[in-house]
PDB file of N, CA and C in Angstrom:
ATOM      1  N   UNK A   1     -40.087  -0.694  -5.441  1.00  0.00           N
ATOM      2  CA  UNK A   1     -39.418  -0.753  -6.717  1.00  0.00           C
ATOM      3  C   UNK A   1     -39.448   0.648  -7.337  1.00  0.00           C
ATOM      4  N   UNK A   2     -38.196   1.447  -7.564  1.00  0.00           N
ATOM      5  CA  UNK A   2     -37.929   2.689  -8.265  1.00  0.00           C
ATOM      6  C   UNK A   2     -36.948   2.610  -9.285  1.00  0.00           C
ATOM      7  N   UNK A   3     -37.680   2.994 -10.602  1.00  0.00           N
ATOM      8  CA  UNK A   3     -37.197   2.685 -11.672  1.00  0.00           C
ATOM      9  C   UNK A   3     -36.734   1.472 -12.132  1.00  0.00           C
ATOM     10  N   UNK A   4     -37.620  -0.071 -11.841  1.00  0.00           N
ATOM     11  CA  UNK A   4     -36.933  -1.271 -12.117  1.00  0.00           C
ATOM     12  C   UNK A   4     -35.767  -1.669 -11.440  1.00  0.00           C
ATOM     13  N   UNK A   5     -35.397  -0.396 -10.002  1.00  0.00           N
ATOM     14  CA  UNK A   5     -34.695  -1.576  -9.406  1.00  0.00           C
ATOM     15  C   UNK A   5     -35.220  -2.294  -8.142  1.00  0.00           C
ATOM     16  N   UNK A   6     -35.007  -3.741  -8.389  1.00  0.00           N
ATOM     17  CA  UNK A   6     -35.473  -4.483  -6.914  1.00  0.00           C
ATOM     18  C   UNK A   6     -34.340  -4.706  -6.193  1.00  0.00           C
ATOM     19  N   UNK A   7     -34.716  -5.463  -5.137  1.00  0.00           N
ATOM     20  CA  UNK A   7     -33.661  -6.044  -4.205  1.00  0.00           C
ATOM     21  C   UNK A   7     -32.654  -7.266  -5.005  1.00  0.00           C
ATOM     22  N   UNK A   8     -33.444  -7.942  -5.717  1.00  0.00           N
ATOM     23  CA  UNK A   8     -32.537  -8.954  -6.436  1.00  0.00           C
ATOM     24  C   UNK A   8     -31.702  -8.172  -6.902  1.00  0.00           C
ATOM     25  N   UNK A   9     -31.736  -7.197  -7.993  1.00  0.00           N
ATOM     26  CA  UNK A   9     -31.000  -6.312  -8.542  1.00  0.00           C
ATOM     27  C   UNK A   9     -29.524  -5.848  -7.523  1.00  0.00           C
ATOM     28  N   UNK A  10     -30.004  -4.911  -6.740  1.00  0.00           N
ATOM     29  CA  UNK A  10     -29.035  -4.829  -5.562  1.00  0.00           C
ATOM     30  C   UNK A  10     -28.113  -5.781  -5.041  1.00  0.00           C
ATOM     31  N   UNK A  11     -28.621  -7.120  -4.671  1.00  0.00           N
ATOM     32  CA  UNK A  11     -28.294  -8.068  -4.464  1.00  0.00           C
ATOM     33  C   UNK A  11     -26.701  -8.533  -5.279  1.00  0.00           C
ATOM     34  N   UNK A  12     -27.035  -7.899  -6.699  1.00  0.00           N
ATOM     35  CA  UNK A  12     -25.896  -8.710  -7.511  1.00  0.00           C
ATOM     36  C   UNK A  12     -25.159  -7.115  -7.595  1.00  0.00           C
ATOM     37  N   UNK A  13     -25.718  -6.012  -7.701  1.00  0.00           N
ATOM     38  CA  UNK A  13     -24.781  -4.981  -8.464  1.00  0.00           C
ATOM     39  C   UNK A  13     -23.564  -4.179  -7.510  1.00  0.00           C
ATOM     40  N   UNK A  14     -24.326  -4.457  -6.160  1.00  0.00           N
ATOM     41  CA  UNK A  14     -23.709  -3.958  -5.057  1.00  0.00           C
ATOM     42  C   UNK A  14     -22.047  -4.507  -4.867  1.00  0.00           C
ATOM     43  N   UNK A  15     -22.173  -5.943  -4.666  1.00  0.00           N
ATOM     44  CA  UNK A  15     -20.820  -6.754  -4.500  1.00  0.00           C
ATOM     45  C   UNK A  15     -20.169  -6.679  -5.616  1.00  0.00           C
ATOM     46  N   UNK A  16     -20.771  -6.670  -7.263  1.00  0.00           N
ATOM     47  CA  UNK A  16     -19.961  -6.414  -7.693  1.00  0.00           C
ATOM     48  C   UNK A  16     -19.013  -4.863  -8.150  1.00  0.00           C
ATOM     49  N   UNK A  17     -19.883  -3.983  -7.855  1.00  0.00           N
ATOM     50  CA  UNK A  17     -19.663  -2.432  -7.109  1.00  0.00           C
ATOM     51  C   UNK A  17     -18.724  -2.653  -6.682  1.00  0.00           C
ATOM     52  N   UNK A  18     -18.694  -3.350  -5.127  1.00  0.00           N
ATOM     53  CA  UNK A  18     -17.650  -3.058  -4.450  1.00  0.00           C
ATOM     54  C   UNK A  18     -16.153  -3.646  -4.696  1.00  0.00           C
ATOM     55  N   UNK A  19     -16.419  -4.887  -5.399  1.00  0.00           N
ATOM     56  CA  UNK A  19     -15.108  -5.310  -6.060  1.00  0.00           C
ATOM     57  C   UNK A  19     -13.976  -4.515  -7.594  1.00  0.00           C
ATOM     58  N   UNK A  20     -15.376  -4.026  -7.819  1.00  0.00           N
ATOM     59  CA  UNK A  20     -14.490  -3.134  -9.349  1.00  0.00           C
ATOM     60  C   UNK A  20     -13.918  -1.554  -8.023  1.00  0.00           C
ATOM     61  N   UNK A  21     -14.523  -1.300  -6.926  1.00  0.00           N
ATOM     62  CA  UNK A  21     -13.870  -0.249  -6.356  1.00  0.00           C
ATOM     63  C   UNK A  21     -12.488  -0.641  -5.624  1.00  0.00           C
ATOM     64  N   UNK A  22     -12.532  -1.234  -5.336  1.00  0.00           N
ATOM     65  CA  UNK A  22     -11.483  -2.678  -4.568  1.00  0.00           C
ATOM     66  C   UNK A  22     -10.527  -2.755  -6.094  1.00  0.00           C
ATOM     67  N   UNK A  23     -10.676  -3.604  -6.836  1.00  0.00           N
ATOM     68  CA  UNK A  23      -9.589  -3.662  -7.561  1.00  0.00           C
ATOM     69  C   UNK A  23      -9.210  -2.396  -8.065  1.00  0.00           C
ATOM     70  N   UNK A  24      -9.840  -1.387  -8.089  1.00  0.00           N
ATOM     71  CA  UNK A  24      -9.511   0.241  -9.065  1.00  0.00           C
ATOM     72  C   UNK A  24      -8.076   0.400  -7.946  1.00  0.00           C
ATOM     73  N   UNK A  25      -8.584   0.256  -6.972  1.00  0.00           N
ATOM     74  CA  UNK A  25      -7.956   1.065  -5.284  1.00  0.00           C
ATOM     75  C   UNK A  25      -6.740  -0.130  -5.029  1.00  0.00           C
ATOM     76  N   UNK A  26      -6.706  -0.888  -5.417  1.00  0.00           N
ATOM     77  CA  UNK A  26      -5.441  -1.926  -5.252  1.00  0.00           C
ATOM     78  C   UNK A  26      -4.271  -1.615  -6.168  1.00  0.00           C
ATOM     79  N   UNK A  27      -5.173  -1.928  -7.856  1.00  0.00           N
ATOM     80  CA  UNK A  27      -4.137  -1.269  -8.235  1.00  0.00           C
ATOM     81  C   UNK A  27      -3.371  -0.282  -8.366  1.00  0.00           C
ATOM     82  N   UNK A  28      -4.637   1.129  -8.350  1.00  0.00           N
ATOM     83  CA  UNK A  28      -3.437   2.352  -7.828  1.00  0.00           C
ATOM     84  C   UNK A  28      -2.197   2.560  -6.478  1.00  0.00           C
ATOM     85  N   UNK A  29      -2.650   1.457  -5.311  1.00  0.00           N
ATOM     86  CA  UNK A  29      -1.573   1.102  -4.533  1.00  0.00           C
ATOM     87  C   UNK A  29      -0.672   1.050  -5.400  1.00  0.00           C
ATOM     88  N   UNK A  30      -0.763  -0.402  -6.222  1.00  0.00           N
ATOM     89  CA  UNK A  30       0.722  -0.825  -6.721  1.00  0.00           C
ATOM     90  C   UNK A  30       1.372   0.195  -7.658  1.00  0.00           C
ATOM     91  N   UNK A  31       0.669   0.617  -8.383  1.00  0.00           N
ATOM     92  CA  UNK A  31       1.359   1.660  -9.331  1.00  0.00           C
ATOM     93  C   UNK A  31       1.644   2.883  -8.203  1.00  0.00           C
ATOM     94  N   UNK A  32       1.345   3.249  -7.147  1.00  0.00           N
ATOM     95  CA  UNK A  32       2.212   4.339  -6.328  1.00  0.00           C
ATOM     96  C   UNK A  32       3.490   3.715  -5.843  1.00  0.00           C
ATOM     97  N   UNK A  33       3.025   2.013  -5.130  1.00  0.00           N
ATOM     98  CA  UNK A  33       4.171   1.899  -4.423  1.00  0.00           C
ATOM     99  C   UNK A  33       5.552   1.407  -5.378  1.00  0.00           C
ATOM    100  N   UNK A  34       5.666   1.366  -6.766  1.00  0.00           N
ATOM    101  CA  UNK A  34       6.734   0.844  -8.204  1.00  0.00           C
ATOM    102  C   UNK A  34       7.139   2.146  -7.626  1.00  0.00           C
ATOM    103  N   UNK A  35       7.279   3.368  -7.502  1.00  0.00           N
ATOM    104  CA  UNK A  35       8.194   4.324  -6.837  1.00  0.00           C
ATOM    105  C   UNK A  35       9.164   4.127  -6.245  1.00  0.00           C
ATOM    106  N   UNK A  36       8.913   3.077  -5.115  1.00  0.00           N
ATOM    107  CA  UNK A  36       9.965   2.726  -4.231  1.00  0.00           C
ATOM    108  C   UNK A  36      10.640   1.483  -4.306  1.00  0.00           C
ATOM    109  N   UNK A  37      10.531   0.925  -5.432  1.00  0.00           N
ATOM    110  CA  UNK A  37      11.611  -0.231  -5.777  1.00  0.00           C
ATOM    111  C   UNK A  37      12.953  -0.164  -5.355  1.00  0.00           C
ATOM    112  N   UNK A  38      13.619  -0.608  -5.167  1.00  0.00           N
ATOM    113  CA  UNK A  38      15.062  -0.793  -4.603  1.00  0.00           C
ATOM    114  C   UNK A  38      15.745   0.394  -4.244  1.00  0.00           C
ATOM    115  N   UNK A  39      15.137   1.110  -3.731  1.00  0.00           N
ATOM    116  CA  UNK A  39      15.215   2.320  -2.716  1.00  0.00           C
ATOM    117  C   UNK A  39      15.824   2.206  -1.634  1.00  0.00           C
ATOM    118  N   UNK A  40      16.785   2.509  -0.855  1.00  0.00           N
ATOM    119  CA  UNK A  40      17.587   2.108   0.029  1.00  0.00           C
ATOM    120  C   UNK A  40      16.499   2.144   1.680  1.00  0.00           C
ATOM    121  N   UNK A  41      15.684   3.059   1.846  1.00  0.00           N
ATOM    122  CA  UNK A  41      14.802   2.980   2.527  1.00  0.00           C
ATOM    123  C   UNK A  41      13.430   1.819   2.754  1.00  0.00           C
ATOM    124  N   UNK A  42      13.362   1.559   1.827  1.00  0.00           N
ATOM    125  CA  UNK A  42      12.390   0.569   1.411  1.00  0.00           C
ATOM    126  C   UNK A  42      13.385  -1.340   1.821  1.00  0.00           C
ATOM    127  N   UNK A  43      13.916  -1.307   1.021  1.00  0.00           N
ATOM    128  CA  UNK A  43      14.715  -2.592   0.871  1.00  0.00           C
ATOM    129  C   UNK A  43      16.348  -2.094   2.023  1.00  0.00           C
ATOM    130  N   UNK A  44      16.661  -1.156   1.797  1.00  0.00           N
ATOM    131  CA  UNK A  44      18.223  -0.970   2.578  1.00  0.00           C
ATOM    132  C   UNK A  44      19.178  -0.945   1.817  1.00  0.00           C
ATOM    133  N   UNK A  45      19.525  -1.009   1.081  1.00  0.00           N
ATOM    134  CA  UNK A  45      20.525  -1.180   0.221  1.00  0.00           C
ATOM    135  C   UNK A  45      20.063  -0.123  -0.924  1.00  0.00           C
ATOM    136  N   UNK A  46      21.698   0.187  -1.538  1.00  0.00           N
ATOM    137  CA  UNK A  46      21.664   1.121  -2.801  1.00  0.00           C
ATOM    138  C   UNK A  46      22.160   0.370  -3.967  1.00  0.00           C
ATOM    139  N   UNK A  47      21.507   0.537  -5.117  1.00  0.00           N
ATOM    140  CA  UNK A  47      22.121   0.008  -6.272  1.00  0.00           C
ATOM    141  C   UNK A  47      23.381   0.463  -6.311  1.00  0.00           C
ATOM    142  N   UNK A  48      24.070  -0.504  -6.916  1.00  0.00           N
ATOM    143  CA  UNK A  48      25.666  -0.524  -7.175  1.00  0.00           C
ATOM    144  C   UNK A  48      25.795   0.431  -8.839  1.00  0.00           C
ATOM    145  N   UNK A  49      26.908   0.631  -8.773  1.00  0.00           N
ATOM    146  CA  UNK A  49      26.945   1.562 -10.532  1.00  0.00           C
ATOM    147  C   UNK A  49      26.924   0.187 -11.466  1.00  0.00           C
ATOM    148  N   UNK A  50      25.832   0.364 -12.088  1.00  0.00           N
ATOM    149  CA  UNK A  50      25.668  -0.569 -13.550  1.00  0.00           C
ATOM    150  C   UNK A  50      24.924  -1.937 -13.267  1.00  0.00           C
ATOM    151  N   UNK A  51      24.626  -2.210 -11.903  1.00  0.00           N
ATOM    152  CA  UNK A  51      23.218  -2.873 -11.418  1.00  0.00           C
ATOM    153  C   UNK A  51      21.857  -2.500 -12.068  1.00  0.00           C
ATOM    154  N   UNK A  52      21.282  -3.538 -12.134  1.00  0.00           N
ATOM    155  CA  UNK A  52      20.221  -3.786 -12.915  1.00  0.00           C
ATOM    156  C   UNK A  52      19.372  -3.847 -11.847  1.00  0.00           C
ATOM    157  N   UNK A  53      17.992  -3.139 -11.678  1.00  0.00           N
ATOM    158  CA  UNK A  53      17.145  -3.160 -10.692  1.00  0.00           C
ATOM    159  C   UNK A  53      16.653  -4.512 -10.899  1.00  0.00           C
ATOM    160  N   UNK A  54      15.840  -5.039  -9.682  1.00  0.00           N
ATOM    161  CA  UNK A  54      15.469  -6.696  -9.274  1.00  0.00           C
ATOM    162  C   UNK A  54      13.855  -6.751 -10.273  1.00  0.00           C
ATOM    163  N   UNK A  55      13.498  -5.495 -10.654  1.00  0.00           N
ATOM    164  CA  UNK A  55      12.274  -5.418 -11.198  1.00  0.00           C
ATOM    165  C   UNK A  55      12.334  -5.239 -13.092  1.00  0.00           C
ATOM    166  N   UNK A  56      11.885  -5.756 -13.543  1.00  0.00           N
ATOM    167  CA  UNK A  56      11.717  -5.361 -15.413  1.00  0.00           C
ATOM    168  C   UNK A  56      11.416  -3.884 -15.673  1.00  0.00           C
TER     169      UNK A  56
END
């Protein structure tokens, strides 16, 4: 035991560690991949003039 931490301790802080790194890292996926919304590369197709993208 160093500095009050035990194994129980570990036990809980670790998994949830790894889930707040996990969701940080997911969502910056999604906010990179909103770049490529209806991108002709991505999907194939080009917006038409005065088409409304499929996204808000």
């Amino acid at each position: 035991m160093v500095f009050g931490i035990t194994g129980q301790y570990l036990w809980c802080v670790v998994p949830l560690l790894g889930f707040g790194v996990g969701w940080f890292l997911d969502r910056k996926e999604t906010e990179r991949m909103t770049i490529f919304r209806d991108k002709s590369k991505l999907y194939g197709r080009l917006l038409q003039d005065g088409e409304k993208p499929s996204w808000p």
